[in-house]
C-alpha atoms as a PDB file:
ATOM      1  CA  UNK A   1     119.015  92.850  96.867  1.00  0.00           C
ATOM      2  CA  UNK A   2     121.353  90.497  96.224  1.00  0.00           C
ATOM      3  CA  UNK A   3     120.688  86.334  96.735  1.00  0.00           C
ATOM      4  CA  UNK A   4     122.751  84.065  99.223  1.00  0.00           C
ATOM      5  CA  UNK A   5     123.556  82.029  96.116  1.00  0.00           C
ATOM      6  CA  UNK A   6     124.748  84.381  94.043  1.00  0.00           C
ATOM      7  CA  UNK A   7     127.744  85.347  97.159  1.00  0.00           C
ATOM      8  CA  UNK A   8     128.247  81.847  97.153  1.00  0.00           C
ATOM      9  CA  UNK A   9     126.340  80.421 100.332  1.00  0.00           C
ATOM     10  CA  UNK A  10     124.038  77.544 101.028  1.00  0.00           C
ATOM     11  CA  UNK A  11     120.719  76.974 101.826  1.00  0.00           C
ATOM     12  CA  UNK A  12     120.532  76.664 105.597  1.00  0.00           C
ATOM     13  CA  UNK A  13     118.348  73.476 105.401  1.00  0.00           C
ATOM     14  CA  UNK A  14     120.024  72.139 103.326  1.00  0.00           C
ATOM     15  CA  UNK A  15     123.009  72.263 105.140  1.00  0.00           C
ATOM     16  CA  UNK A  16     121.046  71.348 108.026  1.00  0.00           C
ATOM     17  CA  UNK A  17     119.357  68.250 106.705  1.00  0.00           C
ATOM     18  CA  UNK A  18     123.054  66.717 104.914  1.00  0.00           C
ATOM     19  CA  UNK A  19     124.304  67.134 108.596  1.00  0.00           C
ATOM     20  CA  UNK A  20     121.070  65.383 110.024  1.00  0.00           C
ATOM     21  CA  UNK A  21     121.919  63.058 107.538  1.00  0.00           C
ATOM     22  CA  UNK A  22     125.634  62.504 107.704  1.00  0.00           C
ATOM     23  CA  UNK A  23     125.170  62.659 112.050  1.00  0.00           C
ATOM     24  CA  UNK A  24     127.779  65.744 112.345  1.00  0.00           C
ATOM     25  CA  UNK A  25     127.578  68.761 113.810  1.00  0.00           C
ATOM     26  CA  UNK A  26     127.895  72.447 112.329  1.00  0.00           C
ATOM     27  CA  UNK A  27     130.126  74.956 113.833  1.00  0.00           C
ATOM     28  CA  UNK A  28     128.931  78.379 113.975  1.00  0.00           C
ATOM     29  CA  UNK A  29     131.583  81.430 114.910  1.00  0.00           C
ATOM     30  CA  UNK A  30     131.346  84.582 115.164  1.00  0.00           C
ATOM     31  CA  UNK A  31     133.684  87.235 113.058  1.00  0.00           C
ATOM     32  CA  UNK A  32     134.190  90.741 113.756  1.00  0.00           C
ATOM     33  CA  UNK A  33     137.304  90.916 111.272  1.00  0.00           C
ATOM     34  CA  UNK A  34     139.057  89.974 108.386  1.00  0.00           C
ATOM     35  CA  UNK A  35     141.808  87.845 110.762  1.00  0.00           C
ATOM     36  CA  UNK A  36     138.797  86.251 112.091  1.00  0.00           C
ATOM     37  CA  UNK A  37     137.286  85.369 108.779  1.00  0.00           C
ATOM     38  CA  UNK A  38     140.726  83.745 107.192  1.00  0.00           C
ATOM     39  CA  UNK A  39     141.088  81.631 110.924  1.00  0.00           C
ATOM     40  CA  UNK A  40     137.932  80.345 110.263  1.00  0.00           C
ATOM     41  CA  UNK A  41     137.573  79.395 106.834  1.00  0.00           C
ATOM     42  CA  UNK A  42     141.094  77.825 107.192  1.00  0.00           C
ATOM     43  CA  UNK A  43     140.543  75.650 110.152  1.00  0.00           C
ATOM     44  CA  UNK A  44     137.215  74.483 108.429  1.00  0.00           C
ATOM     45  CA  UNK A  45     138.917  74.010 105.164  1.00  0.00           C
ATOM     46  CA  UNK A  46     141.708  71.903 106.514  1.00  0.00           C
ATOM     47  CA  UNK A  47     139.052  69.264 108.246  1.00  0.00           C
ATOM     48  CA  UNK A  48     136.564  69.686 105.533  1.00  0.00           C
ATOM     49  CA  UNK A  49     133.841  71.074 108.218  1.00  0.00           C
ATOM     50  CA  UNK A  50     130.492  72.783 106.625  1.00  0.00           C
ATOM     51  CA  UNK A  51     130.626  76.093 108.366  1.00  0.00           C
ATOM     52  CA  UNK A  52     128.081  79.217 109.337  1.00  0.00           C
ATOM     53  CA  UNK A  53     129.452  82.514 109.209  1.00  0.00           C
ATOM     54  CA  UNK A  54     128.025  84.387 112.025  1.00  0.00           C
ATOM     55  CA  UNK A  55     127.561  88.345 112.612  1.00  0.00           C
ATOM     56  CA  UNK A  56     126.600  89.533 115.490  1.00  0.00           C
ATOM     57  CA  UNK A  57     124.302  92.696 116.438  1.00  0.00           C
ATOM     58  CA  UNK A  58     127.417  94.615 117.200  1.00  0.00           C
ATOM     59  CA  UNK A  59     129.351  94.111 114.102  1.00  0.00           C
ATOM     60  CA  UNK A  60     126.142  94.635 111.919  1.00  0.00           C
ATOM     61  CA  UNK A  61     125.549  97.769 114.257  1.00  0.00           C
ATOM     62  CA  UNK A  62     129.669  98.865 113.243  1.00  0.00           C
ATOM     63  CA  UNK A  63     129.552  98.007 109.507  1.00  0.00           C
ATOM     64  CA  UNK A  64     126.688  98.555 106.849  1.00  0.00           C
ATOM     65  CA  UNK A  65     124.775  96.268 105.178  1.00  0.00           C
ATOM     66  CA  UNK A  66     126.818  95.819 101.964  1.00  0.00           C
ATOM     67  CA  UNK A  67     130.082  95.233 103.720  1.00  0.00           C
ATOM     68  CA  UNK A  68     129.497  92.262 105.724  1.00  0.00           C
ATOM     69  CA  UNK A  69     127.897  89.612 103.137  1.00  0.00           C
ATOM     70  CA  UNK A  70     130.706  90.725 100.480  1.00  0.00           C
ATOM     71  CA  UNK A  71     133.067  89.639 103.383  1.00  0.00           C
ATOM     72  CA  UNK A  72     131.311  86.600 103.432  1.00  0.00           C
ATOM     73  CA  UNK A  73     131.450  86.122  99.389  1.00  0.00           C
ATOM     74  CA  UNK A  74     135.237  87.116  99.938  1.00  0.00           C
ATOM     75  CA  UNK A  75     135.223  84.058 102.494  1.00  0.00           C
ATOM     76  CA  UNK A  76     133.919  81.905  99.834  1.00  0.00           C
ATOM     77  CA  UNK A  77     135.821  82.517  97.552  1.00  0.00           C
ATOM     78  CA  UNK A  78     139.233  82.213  99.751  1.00  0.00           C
ATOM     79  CA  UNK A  79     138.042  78.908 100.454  1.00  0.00           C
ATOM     80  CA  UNK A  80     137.607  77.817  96.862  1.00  0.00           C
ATOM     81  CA  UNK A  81     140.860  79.179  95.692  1.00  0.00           C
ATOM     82  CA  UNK A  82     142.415  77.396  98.308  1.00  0.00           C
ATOM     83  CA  UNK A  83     140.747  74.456  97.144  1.00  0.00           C
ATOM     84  CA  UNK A  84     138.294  73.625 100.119  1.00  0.00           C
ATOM     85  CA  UNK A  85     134.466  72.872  98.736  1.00  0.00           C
ATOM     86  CA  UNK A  86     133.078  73.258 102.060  1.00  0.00           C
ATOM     87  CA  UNK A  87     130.045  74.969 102.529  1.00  0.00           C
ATOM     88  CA  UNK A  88     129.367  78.284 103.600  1.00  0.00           C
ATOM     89  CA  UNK A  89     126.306  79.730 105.658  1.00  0.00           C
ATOM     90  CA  UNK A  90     126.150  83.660 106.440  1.00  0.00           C
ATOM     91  CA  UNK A  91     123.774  84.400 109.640  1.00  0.00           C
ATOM     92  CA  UNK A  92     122.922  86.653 112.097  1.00  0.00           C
ATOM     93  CA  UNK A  93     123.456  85.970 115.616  1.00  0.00           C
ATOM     94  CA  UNK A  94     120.314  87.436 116.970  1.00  0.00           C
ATOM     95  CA  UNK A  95     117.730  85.905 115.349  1.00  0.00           C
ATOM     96  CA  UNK A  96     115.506  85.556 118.499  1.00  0.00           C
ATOM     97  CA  UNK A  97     115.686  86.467 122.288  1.00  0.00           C
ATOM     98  CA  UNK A  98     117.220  84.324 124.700  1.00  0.00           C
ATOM     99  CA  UNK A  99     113.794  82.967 125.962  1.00  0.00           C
ATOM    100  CA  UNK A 100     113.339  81.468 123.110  1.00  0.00           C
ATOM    101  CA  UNK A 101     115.902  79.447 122.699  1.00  0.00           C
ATOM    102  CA  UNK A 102     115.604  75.987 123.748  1.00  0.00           C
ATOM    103  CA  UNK A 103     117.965  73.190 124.986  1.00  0.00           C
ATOM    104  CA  UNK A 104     119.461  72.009 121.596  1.00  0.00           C
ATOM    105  CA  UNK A 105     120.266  76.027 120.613  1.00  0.00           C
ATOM    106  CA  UNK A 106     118.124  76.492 118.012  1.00  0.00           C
ATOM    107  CA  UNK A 107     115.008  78.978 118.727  1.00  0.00           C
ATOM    108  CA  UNK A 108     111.351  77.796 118.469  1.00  0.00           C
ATOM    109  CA  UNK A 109     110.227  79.968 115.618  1.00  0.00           C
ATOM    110  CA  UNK A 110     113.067  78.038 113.038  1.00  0.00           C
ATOM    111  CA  UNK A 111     112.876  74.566 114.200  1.00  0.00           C
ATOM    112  CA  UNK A 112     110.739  73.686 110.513  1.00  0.00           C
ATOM    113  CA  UNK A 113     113.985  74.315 109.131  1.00  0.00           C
ATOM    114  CA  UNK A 114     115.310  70.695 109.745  1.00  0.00           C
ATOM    115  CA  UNK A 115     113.501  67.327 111.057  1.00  0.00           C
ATOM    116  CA  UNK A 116     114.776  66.392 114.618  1.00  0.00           C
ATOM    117  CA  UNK A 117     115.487  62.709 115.050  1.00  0.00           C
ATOM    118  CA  UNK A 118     113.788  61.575 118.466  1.00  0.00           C
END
């Protein structure tokens, strides 16, 4: 099994907590192509925006499991040749059912990831 860090991505609290830090908001988007991918990582590049890679059930359902983080390491390292140090996340979408998420978006089972400011 290969690590997030050795495709290139970050930490997702870590991300979480410099954003909690810096008051900014993380984008999330979805990608079901390789279009999709470059859109992204340029747009985020060009206003130096941290970004999370999402892939949803249905791509991970279409493509197998050592296709879709290498498209993410290829994402990476787009970015870096391109001369953006932005940071990458790679997640999937359904991480828990619907009734479980709460107002802010993030579900109940993950908010220890990050310390919410009253």
């Amino acid at each position: 099994m290969v690590s997030f860090k050795e495709l290139g991505f970050v930490n997702i609290r870590e991300m979480f907590k410099k954003a909690m830090e810096g008051g900014y908001a993380v984008p999330a988007y979805n990608f079901n192509n390789l279009e999709q991918i470059q859109a992204i990582i340029n747009g985020c590049g060009r206003s130096k925006s941290p970004v999370i890679l999402q892939v949803s059930k249905g791509a991970r359902d279409y493509a197998n499991a050592t296709l879709l983080p290498n498209m993410g390491k290829g994402a990476v390292e787009m970015a870096r040749e391109q001369g953006y140090d932005i940071p990458v996340l790679l997640r999937r979408t359904r991480m828990c059912s619907v009734a479980r998420i709460s107002i802010d978006g993030m579900c109940q089972q993950h908010r220890s990831l990050v310390s919410f400011h009253p």
